[in-house]
Protein backbone atom coordinates (compact mmCIF):
# COMPACT_ATOMS: atom_id res chain seq x y z
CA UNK A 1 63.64 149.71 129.28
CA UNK A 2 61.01 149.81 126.14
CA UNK A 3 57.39 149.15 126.67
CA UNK A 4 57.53 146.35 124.18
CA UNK A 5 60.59 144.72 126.77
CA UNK A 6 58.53 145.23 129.72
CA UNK A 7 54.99 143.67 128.18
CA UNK A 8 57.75 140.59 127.15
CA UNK A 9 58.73 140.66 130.63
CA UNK A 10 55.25 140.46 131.92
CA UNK A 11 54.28 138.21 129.42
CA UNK A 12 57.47 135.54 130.34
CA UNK A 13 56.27 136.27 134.22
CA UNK A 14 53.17 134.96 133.30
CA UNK A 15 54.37 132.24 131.38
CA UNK A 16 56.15 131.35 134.54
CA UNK A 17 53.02 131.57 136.78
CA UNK A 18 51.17 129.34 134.39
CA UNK A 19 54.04 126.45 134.51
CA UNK A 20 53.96 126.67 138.37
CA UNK A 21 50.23 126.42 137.84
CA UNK A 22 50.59 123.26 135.44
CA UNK A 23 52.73 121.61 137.69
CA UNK A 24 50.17 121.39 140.58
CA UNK A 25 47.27 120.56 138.51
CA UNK A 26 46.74 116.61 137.93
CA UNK A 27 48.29 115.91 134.29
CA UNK A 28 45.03 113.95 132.72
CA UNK A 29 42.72 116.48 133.91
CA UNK A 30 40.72 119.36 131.54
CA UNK A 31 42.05 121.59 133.84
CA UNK A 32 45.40 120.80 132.78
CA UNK A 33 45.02 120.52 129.29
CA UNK A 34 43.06 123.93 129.33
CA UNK A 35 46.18 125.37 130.98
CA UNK A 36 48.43 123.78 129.06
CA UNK A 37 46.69 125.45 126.01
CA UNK A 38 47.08 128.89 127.36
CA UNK A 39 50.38 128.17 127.97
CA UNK A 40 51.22 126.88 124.42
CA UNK A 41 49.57 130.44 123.24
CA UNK A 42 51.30 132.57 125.37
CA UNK A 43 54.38 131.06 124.68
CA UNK A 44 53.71 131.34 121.38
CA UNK A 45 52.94 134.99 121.26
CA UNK A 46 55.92 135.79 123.24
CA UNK A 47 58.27 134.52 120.80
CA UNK A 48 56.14 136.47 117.76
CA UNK A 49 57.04 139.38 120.19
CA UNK A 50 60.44 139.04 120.60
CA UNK A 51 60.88 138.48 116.84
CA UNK A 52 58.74 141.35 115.72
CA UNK A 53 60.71 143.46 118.82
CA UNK A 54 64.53 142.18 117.49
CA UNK A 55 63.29 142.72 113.63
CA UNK A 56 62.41 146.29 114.72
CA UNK A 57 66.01 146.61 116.70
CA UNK A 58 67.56 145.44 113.25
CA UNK A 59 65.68 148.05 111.03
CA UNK A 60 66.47 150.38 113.20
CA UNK A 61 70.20 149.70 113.59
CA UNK A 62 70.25 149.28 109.56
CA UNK A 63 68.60 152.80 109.43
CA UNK A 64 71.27 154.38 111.29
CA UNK A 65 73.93 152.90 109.52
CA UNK A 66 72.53 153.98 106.06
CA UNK A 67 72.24 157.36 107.42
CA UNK A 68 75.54 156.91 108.59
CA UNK A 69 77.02 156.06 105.59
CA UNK A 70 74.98 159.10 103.72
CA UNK A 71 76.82 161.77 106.26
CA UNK A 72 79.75 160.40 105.86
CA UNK A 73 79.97 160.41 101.87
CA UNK A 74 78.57 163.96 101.97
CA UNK A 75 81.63 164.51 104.61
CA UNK A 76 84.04 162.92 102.26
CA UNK A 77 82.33 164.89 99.29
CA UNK A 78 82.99 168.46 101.16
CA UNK A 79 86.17 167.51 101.93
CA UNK A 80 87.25 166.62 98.63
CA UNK A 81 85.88 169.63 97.00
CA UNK A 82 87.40 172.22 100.11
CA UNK A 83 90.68 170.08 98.97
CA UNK A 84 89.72 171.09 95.27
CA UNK A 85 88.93 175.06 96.01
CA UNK A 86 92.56 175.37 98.01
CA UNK A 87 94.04 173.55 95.49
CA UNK A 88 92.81 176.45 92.80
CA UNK A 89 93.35 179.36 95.29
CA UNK A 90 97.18 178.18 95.55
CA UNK A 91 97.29 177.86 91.70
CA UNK A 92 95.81 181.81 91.63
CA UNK A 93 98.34 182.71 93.61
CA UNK A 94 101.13 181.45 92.35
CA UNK A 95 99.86 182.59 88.64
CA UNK A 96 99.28 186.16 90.23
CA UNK A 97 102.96 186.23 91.95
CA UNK A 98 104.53 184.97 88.66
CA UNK A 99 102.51 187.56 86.73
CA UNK A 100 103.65 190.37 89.24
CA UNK A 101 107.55 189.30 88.77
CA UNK A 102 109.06 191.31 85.44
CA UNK A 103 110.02 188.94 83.01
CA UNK A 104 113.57 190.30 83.40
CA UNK A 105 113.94 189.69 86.77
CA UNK A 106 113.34 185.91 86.41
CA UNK A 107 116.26 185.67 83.90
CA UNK A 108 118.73 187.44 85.57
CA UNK A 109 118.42 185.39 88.76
């Protein structure tokens, strides 16, 4: 587990605490309201957390994929031109054998 998922985790633990809290206090009292503030704010930056913590999950999933996709079209490019460089060897070849036949030879057959 992250550091940023464990400070959420306190954070909701707390958030927790505070609502058993509220629940004992008398609801017209400062006390209460005071508590109820804090409550409202820590709420508050727990959700800012968890969307600054899942934005930072999606740039870094989007990251990966762009790299990713960058290997993999420099795969596919090396591939194609190891295709192309066997292709021309084969070609050399076959010029070289045909060149090494006598002319003759191929019309008598």
């Amino acid at each position: 587990m992250e550091v940023e998922e464990r400070a959420l985790m306190n954070i909701a633990a707390s958030e927790f605490d505070e609502l058993r809290i509220l629940s004992k206090l008398p609801k017209g009292s400062e006390i209460y309201k005071h508590k109820m503030q804090q409550y409202k704010e820590m709420s508050a930056m727990r959700a800012e957390m968890e969307k600054i913590l899942q934005e930072q999950k999606f740039e870094k999933i989007r990251r990966e994929f762009e790299r990713q996709k960058i290997e993999d079209e420099r795969r596919y490019t090396h591939e194609q031109w190891l295709e192309e460089q066997q292709k021309l060897l084969l070609e050399a070849k076959l010029q070289m054998a045909a060149q090494a036949i006598p002319e003759d030879d191929i019309y008598e057959q």
